[in-house]
N, C-alpha and C. Protein backbone atom coordinates (compact mmCIF):
# COMPACT_ATOMS: atom_id res chain seq x y z
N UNK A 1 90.25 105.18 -17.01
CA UNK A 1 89.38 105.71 -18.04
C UNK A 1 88.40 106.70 -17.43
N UNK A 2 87.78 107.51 -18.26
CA UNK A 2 87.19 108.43 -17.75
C UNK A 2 85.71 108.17 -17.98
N UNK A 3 84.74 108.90 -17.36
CA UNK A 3 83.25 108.39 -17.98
C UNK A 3 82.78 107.28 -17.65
N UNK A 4 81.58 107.17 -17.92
CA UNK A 4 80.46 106.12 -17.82
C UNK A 4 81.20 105.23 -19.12
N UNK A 5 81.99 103.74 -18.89
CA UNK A 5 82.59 102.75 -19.67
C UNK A 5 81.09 101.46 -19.77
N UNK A 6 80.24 101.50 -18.85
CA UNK A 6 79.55 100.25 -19.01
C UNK A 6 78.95 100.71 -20.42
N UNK A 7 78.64 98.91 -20.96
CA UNK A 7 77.76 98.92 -21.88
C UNK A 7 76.57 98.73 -21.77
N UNK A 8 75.91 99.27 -22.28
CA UNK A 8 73.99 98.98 -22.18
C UNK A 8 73.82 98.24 -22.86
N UNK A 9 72.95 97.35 -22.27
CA UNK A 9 72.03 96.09 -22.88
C UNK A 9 71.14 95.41 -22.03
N UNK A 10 70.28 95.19 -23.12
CA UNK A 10 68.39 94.99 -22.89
C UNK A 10 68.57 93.60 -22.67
N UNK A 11 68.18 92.64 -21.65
CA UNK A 11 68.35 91.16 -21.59
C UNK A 11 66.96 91.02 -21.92
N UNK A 12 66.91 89.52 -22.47
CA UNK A 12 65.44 89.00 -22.46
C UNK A 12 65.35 88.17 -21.37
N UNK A 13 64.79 88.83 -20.07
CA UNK A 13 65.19 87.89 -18.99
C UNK A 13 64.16 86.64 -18.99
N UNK A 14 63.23 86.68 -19.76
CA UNK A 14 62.02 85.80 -19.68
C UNK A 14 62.79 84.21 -20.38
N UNK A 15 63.58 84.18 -21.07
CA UNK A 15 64.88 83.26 -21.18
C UNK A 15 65.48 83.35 -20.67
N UNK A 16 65.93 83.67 -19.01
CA UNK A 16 67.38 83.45 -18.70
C UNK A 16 66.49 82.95 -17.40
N UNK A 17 67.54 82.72 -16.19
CA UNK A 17 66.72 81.94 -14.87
C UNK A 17 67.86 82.88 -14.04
N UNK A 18 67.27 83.87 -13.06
CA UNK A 18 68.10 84.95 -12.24
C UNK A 18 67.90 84.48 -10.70
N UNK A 19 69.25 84.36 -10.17
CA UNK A 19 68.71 84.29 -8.50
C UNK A 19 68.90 85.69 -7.87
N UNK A 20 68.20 85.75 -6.71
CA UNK A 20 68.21 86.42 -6.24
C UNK A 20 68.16 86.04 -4.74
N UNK A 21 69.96 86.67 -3.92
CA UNK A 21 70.03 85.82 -2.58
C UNK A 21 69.37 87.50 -2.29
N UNK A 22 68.27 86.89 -0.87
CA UNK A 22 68.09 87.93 0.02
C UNK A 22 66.56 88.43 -0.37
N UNK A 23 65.41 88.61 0.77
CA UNK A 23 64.26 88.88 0.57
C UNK A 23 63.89 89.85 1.76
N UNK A 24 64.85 90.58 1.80
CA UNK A 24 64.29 91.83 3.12
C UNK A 24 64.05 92.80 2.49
N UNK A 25 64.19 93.99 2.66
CA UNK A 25 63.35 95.09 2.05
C UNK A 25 64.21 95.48 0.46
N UNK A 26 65.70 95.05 0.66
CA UNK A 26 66.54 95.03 -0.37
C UNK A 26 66.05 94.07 -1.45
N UNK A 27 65.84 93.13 -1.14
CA UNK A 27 65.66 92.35 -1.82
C UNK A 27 64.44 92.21 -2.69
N UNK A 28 63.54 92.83 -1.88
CA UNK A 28 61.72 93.25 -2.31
C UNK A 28 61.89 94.25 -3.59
N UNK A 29 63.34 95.20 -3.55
CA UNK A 29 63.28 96.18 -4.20
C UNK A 29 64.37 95.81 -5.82
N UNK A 30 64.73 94.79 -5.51
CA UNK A 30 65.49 94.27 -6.70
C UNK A 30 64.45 93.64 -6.80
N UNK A 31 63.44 92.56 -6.86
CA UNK A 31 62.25 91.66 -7.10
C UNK A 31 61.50 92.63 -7.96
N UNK A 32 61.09 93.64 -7.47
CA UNK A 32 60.02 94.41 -7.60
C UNK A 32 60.51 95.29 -9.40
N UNK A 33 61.86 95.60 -9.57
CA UNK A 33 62.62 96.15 -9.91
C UNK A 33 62.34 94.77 -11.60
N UNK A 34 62.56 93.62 -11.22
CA UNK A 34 62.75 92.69 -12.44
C UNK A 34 61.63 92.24 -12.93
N UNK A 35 60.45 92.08 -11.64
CA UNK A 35 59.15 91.88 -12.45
C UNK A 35 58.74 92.78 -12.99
N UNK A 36 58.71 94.11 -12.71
CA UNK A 36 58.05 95.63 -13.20
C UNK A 36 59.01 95.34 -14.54
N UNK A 37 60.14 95.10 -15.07
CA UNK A 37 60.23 95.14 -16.23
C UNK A 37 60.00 93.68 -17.00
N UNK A 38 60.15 92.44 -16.35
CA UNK A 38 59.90 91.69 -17.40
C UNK A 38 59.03 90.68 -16.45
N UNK A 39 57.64 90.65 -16.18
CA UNK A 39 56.68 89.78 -15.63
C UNK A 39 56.72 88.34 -16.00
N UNK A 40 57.47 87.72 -16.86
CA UNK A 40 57.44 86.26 -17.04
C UNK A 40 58.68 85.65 -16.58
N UNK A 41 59.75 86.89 -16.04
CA UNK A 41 61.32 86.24 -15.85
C UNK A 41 61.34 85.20 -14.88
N UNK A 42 62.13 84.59 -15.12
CA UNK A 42 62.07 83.13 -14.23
C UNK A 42 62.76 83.30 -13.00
N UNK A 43 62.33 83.34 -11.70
CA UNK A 43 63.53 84.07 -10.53
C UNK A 43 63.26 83.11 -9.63
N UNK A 44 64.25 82.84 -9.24
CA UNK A 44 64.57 82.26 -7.73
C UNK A 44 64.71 83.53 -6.68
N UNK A 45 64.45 82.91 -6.21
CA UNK A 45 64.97 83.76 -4.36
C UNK A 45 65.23 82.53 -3.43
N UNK A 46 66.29 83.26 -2.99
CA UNK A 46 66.83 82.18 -1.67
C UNK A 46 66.96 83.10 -0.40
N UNK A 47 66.32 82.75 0.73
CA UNK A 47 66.70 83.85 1.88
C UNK A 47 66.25 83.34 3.17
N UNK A 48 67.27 83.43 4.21
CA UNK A 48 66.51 82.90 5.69
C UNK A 48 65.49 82.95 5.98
N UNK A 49 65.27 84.60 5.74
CA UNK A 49 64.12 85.53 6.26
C UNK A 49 63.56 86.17 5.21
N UNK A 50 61.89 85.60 4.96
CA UNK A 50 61.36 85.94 3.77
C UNK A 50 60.07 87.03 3.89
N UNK A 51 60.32 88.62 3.62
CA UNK A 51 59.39 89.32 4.54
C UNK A 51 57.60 89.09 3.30
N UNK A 52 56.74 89.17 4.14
CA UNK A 52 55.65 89.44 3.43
C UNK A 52 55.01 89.75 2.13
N UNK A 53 55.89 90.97 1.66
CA UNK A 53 55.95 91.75 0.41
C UNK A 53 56.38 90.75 -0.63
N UNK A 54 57.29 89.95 -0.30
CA UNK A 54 58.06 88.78 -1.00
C UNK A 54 57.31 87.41 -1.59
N UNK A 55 56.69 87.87 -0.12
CA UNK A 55 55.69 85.90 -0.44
C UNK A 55 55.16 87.09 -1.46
N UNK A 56 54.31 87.39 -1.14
CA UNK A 56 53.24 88.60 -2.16
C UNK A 56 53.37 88.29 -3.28
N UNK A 57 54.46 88.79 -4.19
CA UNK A 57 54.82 88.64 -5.46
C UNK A 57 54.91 87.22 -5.42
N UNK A 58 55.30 86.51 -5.25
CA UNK A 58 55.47 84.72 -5.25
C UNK A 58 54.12 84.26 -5.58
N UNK A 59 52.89 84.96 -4.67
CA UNK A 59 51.75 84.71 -4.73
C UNK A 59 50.78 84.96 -6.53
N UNK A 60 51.66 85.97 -6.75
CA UNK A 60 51.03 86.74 -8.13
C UNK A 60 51.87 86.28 -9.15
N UNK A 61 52.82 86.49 -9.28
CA UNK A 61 53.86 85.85 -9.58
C UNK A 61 54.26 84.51 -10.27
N UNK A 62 53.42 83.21 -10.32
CA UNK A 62 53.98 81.91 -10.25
C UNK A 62 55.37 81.68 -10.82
N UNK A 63 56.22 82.43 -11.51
CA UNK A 63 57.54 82.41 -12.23
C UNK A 63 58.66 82.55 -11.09
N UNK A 64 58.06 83.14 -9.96
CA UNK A 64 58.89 83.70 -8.56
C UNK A 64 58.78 82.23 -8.09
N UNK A 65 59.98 81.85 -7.88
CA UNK A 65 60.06 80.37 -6.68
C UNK A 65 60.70 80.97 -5.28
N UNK A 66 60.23 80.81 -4.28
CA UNK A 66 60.97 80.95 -2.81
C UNK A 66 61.66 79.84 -2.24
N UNK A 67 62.69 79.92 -1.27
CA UNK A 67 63.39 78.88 -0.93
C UNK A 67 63.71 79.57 0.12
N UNK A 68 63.20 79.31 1.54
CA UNK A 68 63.79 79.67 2.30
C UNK A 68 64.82 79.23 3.47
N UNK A 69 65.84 79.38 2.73
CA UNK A 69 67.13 78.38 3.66
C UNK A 69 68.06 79.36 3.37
N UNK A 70 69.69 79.21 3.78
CA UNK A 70 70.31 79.80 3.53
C UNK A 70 71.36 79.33 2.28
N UNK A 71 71.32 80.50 1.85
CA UNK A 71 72.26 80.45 0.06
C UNK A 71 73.45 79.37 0.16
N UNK A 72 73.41 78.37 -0.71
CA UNK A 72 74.39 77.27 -1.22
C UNK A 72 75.05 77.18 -2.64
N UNK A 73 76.18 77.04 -2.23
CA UNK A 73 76.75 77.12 -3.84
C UNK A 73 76.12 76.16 -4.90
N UNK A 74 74.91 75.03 -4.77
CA UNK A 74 74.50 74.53 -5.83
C UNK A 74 73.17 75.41 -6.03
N UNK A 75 72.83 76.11 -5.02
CA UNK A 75 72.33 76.71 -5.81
C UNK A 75 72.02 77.74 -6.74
N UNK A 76 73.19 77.93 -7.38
CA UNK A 76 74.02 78.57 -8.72
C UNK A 76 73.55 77.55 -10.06
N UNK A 77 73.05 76.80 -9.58
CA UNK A 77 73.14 75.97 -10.81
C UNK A 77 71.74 76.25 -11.76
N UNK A 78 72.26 76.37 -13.18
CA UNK A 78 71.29 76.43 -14.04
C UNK A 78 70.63 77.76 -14.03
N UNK A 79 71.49 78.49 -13.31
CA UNK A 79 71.25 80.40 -13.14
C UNK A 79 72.41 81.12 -13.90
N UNK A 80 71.68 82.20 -14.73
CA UNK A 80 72.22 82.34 -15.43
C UNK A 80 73.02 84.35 -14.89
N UNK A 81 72.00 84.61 -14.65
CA UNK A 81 72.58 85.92 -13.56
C UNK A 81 71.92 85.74 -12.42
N UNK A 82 72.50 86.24 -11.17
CA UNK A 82 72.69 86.57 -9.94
C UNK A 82 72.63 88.23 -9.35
N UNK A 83 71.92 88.39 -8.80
CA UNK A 83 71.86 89.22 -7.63
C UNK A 83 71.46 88.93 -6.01
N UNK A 84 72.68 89.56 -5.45
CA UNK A 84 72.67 89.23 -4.18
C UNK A 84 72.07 90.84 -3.14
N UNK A 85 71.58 90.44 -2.54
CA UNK A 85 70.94 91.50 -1.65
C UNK A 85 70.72 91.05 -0.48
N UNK A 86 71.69 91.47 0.14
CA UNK A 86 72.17 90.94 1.32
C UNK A 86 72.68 92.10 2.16
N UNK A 87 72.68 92.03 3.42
CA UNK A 87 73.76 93.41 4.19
C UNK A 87 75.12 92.10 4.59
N UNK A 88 75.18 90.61 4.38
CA UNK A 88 75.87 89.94 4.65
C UNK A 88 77.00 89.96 3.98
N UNK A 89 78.16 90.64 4.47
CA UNK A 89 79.72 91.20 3.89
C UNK A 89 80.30 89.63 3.46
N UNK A 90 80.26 88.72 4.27
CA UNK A 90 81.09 87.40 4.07
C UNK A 90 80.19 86.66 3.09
N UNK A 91 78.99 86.90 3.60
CA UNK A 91 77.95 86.15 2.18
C UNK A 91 78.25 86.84 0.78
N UNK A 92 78.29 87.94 0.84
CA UNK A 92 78.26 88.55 -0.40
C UNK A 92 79.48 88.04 -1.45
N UNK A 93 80.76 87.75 -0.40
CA UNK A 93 82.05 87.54 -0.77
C UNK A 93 81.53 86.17 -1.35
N UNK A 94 81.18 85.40 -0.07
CA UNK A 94 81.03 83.67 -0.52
C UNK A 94 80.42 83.74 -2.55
N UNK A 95 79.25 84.68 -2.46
CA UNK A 95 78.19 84.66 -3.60
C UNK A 95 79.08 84.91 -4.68
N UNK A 96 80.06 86.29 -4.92
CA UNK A 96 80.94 86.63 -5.49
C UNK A 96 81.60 85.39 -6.25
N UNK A 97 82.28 84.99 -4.96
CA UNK A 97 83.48 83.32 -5.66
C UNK A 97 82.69 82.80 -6.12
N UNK A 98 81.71 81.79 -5.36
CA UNK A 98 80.95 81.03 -6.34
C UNK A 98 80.41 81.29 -7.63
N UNK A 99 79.79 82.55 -7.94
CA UNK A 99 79.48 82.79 -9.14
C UNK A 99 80.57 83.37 -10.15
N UNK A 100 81.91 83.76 -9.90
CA UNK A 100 82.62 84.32 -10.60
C UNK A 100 83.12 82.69 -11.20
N UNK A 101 83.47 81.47 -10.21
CA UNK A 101 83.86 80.38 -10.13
C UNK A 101 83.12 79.73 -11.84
N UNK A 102 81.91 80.02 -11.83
CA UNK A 102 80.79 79.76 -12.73
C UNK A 102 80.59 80.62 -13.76
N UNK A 103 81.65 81.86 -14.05
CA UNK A 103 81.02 82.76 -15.12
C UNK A 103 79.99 83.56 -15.12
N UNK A 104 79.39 83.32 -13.83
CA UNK A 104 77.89 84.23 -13.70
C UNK A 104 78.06 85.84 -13.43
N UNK A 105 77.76 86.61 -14.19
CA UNK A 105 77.64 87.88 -13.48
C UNK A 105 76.75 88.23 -12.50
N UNK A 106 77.11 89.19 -12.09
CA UNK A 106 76.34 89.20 -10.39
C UNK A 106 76.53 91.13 -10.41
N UNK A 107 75.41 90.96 -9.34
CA UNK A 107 74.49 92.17 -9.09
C UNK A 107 74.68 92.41 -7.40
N UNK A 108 75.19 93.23 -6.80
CA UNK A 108 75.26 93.78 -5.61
C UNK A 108 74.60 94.74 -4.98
N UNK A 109 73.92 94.77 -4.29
CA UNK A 109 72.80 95.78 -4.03
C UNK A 109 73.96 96.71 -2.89
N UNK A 110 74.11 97.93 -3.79
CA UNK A 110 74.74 98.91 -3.00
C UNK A 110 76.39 98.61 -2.82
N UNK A 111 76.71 97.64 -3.38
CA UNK A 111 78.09 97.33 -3.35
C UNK A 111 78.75 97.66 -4.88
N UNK A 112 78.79 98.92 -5.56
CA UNK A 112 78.92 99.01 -6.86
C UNK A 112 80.50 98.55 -7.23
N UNK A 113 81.39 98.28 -6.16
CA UNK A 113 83.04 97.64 -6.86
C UNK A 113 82.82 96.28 -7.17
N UNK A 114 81.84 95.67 -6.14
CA UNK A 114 81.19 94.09 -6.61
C UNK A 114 80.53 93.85 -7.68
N UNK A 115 80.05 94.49 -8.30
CA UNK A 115 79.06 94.51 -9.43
C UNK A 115 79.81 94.14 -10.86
N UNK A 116 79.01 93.03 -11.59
CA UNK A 116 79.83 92.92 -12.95
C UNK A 116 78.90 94.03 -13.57
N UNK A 117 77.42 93.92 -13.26
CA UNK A 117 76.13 95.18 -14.03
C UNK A 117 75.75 95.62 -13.22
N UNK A 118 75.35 97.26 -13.29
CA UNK A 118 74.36 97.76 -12.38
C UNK A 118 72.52 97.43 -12.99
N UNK A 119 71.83 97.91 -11.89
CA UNK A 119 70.58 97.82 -12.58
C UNK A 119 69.90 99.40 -12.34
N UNK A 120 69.86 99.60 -13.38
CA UNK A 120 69.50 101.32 -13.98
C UNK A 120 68.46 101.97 -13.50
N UNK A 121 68.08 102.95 -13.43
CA UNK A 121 66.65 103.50 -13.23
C UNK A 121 66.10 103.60 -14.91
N UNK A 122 64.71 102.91 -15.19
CA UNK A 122 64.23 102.89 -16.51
C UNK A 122 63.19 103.39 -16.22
N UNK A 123 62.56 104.37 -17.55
CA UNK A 123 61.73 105.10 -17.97
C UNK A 123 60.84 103.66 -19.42
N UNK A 124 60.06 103.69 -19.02
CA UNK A 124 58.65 102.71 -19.55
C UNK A 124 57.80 102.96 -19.97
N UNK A 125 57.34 103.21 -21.23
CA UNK A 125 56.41 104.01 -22.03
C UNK A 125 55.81 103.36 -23.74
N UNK A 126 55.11 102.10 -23.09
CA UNK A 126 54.87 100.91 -23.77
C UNK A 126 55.99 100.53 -24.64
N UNK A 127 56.33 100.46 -25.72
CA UNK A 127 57.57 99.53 -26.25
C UNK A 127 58.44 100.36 -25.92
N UNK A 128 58.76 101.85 -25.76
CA UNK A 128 60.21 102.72 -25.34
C UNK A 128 60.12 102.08 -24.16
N UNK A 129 61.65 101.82 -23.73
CA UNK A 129 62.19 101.80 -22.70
C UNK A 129 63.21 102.39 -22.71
N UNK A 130 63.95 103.20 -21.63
CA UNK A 130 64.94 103.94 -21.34
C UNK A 130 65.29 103.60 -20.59
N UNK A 131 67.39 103.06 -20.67
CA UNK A 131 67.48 102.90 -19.03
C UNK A 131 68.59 103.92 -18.61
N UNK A 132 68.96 104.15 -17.13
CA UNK A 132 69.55 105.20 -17.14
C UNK A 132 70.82 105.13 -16.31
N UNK A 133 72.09 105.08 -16.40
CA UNK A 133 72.96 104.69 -15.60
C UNK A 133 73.67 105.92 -15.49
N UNK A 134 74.01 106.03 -14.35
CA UNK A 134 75.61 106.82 -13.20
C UNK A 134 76.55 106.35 -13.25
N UNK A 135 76.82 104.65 -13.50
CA UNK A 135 77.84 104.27 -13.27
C UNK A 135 78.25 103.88 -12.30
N UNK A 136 77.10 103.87 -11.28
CA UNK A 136 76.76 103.75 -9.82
C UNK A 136 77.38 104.68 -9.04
N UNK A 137 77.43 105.73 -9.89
CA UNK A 137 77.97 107.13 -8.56
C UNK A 137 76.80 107.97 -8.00
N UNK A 138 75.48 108.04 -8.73
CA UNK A 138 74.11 108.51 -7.44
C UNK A 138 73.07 108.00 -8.29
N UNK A 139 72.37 106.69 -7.47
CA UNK A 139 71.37 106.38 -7.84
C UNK A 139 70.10 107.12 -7.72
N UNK A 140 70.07 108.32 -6.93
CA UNK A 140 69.63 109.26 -6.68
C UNK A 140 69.23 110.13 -8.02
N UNK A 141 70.26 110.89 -8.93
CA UNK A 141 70.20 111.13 -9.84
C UNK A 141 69.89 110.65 -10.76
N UNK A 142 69.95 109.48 -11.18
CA UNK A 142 69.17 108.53 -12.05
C UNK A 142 67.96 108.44 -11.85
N UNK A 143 67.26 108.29 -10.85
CA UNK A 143 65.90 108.60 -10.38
C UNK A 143 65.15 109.51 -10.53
N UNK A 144 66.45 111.34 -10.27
CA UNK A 144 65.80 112.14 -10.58
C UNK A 144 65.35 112.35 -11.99
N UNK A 145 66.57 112.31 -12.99
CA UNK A 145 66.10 111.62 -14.39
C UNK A 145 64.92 110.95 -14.89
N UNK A 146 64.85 109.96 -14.23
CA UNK A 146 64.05 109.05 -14.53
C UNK A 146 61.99 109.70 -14.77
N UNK A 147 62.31 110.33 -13.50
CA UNK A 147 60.98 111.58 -13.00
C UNK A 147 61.04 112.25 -14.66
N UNK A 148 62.19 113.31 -14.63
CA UNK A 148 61.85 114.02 -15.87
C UNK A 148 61.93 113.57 -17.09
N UNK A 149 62.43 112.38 -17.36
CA UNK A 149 61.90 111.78 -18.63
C UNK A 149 60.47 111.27 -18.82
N UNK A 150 59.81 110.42 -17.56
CA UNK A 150 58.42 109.99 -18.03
C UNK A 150 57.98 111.71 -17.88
N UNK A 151 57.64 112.38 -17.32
CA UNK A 151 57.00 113.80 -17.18
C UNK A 151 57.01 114.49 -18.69
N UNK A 152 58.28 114.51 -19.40
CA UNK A 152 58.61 114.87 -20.50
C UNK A 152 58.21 114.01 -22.01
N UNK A 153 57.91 113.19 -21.88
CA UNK A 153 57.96 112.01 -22.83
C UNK A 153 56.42 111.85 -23.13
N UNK A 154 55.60 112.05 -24.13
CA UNK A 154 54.49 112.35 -24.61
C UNK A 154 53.81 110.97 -24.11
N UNK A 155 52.74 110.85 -23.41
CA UNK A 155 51.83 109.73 -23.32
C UNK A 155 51.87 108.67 -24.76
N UNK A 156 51.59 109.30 -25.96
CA UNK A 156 51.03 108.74 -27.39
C UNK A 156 52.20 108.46 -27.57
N UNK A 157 53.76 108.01 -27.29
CA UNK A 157 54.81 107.85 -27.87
C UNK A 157 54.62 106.49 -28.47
N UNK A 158 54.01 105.20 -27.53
CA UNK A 158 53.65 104.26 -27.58
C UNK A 158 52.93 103.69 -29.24
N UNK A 159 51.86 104.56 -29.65
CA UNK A 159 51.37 104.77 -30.38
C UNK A 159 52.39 104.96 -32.00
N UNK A 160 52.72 105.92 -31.50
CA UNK A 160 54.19 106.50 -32.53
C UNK A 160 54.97 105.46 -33.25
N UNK A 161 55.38 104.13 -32.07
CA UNK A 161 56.39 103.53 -32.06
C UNK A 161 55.71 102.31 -33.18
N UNK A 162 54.71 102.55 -32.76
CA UNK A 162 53.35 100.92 -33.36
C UNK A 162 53.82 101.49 -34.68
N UNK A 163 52.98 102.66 -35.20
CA UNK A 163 53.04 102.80 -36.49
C UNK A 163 54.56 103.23 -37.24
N UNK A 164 55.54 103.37 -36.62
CA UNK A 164 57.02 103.18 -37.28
C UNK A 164 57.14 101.40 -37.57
N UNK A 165 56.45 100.87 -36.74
CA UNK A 165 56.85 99.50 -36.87
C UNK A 165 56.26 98.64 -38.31
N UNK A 166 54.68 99.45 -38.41
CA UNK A 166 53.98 98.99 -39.54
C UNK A 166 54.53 99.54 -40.60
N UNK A 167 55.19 100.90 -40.57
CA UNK A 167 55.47 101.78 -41.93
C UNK A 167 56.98 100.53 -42.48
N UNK A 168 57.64 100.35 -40.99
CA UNK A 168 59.00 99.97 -41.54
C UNK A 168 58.28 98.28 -42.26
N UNK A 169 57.55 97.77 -42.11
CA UNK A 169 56.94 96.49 -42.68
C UNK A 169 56.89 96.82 -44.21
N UNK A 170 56.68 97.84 -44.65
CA UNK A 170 55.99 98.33 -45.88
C UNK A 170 57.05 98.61 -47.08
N UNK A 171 57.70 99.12 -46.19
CA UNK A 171 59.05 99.70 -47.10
C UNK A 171 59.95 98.64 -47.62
N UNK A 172 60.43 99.32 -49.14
CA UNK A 172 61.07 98.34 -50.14
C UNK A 172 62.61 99.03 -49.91
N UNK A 173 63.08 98.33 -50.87
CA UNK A 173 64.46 98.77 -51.31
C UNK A 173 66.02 98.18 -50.12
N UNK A 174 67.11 98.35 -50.58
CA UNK A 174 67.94 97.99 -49.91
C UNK A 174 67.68 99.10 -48.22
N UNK A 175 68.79 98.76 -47.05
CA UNK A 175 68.69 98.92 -46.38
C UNK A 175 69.45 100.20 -45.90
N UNK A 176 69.89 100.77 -47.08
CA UNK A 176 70.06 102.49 -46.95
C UNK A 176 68.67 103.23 -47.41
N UNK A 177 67.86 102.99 -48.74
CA UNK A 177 66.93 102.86 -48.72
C UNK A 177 66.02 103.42 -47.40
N UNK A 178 65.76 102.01 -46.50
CA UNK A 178 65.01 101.66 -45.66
C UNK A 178 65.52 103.09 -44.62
N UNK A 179 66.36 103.18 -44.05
CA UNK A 179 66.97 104.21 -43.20
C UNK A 179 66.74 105.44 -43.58
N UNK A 180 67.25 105.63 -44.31
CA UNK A 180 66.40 107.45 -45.55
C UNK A 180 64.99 107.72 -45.37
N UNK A 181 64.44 106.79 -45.09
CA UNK A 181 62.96 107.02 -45.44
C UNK A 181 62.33 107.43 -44.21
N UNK A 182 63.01 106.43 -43.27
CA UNK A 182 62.73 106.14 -41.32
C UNK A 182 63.12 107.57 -41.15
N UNK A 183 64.65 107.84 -41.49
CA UNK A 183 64.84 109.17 -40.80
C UNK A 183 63.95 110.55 -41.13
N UNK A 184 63.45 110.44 -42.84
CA UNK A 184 62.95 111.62 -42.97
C UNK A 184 61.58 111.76 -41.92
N UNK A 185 60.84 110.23 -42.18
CA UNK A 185 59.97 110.37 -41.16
C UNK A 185 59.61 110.91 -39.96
N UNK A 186 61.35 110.42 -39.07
CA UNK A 186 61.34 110.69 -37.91
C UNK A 186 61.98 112.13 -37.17
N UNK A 187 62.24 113.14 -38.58
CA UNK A 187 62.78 113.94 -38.58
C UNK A 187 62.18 114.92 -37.64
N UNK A 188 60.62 114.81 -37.79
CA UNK A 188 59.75 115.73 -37.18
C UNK A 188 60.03 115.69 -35.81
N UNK A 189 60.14 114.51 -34.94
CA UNK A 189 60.47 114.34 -33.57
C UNK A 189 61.65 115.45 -33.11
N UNK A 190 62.62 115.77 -34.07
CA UNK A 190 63.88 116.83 -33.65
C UNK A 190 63.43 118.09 -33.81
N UNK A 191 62.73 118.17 -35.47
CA UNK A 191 62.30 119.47 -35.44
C UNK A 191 61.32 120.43 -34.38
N UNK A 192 60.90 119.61 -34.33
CA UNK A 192 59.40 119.96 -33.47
C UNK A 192 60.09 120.71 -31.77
N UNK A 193 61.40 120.18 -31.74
CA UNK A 193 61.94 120.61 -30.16
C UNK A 193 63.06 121.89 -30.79
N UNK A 194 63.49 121.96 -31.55
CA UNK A 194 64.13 122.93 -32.38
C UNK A 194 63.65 124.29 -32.28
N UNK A 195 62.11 124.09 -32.53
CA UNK A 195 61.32 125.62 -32.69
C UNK A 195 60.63 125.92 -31.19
């Protein structure tokens, strides 16, 4: 097939329980990566070697649990996604079976043929969120993206989004109705880049 085939979707990770094998600088950067979007998600980390930056968030954190031993297949249990961040080729494999064993999708830091999901570069602009995928062919470019969307993307969007939310509270009628009304509203957002 040709093209970007993944599907996008928004997890509510603050319901789900994510491990995460590995706490070296990889691992700081997937951590850093799940609290910056959802601060209540429930995460494990499991890792020999647990650098500083790591306790850190653990410290601020209380939803972050540390465990520092090395990764065991029970502890898969009651996890609902997985990411491994590891430079460990045979660990990664071990993590793979076990969680494929279990249905778990799993997250490979830099290993994109291992990957059931990538994790995107997102643009954050109080309730907008944008996320941005390659498909894992340059995370690089997603990044650069990422730059020119917040740069581009009006501070007050936030604002915008509040009062679509109150207008859509207000509105009657069936749910073609409801859509007719949203779009004429939101029409201005196209026009406005038009001229």
């Amino acid at each position: 097939m040709e093209g970007n085939i993944l599907f996008p979707v928004f997890l509510k990770l603050h319901t789900l329980h994510t491990l995460v094998v590995g706490a070296g600088p990889i691992g700081l950067e997937k951590l850093n990566t799940l609290i910056s979007n959802s601060p209540s998600a429930s995460i494990k980390v499991v890792a020999l070697e647990i650098i500083p930056e790591v306790h850190g968030i653990s410290q601020q954190f209380p939803n972050v649990l540390l465990q520092q031993k090395a990764f065991e297949e029970h502890d898969l249990d009651d996890v609902d996604l997985v990411i491994a961040a590891t430079n460990n080729e045979a660990l990664n494999l071990e993590i793979r079976a076990a969680a494929k064993a279990r249905k778990l999708l799993v997250n490979f830091a830099d290993k994109p043929a291992l990957c059931d999901f990538y994790l995107g570069a997102v643009v954050k602009k109080g309730d907008l969120k944008i996320a941005i995928s390659t498909n894992g062919k340059s995370p690089t470019v997603a990044k650069r993206l990422k730059e020119l969307l917040n740069e581009s993307l009006p501070e007050d969007i936030d604002k915008a989004l509040q009062q679509m939310a109150a207008l859509r509270l207000t509105l009657e009628g069936d749910f073609a109705d409801k859509v007719r009304v949203l779009n004429e509203v939101t029409s201005v957002l196209i026009e406005n880049k038009k001229q």
